[in-house]
Protein backbone atom coordinates (compact mmCIF):
# COMPACT_ATOMS: atom_id res chain seq x y z
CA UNK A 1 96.72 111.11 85.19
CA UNK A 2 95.12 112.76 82.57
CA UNK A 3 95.75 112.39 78.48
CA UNK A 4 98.63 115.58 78.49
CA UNK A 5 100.51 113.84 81.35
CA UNK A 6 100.54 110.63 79.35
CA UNK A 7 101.77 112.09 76.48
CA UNK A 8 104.23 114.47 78.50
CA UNK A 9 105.74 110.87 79.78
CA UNK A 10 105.98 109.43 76.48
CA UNK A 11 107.57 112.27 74.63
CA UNK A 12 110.03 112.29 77.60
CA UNK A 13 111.64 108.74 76.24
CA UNK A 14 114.92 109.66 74.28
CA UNK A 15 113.98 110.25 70.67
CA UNK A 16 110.22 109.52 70.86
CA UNK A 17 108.48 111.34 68.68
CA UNK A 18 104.10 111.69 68.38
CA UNK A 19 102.82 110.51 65.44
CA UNK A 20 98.99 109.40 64.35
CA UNK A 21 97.62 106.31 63.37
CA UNK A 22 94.00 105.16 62.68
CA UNK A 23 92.70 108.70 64.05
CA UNK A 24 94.77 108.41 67.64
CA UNK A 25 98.20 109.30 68.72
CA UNK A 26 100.85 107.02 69.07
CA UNK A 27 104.43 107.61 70.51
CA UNK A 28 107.63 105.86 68.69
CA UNK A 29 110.99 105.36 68.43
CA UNK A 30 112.58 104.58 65.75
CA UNK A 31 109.70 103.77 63.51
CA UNK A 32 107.51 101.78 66.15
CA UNK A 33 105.42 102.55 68.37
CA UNK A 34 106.01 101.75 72.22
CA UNK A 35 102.68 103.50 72.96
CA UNK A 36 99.01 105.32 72.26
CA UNK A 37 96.56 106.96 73.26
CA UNK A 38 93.10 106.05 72.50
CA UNK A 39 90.79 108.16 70.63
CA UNK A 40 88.83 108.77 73.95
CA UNK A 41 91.66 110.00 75.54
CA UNK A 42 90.72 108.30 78.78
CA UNK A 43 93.12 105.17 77.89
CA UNK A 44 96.58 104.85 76.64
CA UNK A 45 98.44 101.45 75.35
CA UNK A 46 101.61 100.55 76.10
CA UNK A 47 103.75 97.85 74.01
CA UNK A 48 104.74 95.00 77.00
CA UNK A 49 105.98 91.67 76.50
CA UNK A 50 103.16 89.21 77.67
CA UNK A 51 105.48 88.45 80.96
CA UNK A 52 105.49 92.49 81.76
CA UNK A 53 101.86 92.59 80.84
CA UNK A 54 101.11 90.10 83.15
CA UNK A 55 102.43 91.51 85.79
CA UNK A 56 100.92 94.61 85.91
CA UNK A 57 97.65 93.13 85.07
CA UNK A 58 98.29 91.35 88.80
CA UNK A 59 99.30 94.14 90.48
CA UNK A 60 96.70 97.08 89.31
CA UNK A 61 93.69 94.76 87.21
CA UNK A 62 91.83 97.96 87.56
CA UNK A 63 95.05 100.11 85.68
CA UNK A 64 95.72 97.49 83.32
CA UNK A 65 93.93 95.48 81.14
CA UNK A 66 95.24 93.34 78.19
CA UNK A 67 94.28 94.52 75.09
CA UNK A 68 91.72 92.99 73.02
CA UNK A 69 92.29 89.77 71.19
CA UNK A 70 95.42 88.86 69.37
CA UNK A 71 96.72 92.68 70.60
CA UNK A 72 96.45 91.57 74.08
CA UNK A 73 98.00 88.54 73.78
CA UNK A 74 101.13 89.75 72.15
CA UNK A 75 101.50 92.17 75.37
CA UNK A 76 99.56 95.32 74.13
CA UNK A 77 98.35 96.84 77.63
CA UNK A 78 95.78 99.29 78.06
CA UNK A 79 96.18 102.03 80.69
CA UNK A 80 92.87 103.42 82.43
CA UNK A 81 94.42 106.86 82.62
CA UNK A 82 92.11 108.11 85.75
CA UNK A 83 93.32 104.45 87.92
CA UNK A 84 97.33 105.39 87.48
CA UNK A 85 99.65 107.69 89.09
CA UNK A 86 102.62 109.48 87.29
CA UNK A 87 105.45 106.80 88.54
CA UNK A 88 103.41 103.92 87.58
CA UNK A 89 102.88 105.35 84.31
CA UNK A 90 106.33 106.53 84.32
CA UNK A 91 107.79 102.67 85.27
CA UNK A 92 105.57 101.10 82.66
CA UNK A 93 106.11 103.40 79.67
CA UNK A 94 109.92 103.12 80.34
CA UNK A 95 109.54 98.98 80.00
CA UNK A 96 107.87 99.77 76.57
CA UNK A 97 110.35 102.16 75.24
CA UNK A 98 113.18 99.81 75.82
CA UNK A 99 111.34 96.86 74.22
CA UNK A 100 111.08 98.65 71.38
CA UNK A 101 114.35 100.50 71.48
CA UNK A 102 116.36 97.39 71.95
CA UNK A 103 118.20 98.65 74.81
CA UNK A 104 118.99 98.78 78.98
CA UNK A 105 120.18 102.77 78.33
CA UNK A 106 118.46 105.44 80.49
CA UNK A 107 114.70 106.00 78.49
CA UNK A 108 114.57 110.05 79.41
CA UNK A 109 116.20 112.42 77.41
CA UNK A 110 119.57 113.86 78.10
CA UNK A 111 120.93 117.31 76.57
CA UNK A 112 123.54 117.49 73.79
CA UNK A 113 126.71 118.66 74.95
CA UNK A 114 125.84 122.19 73.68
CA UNK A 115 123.05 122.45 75.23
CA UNK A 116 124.81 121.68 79.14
């Protein structure tokens, strides 16, 4: 997985959009952001609850790794970009978007009805 990819993904959720905070990209919807990439470009974040984070900290500890400090602890999740596959990444940035999207809807983008 390399930066593009992640950012490929993330821009695939319905209405994300890339924006830039503190000198790195971040990914939102609706205002917030669901997930980042670091300014190394060799992590991303994505916005978990602390139940989801858990859980993929368990599964892939070398993929996933809490955030630092309070971040962490609210369910930030850092992504080691090289450790992860495409689905992985796919299945976890999906979780964020509809944490912060409020929503069970499909995450990827569908066409207008002009555009079919």
């Amino acid at each position: 997985m390399t930066a593009e990819d992640f950012r490929r993904l993330a821009l695939g959720m319905k209405d994300a959009i890339e924006s830039e905070h503190m000198g790195h990209p971040d990914f939102r919807i609706n205002g917030k952001i669901f997930a980042t990439l670091h300014a190394d470009e060799r992590w991303g974040m994505v916005k978990l609850t602390p139940e989801q984070q858990q859980e993929f900290v368990r599964r892939d500890p070398a993929a996933f790794v809490p955030e630092k400090g309070a971040w962490g602890r609210q369910g930030y999740t850092a992504v080691q970009l090289r450790s992860i596959d495409e689905e992985a990444v796919g299945e976890v940035m999906t979780l964020a978007w509809r944490n912060i999207a409020g929503t069970r809807a499909p995450a990827r983008k569908r066409p207008h009805r002009g555009q079919l």
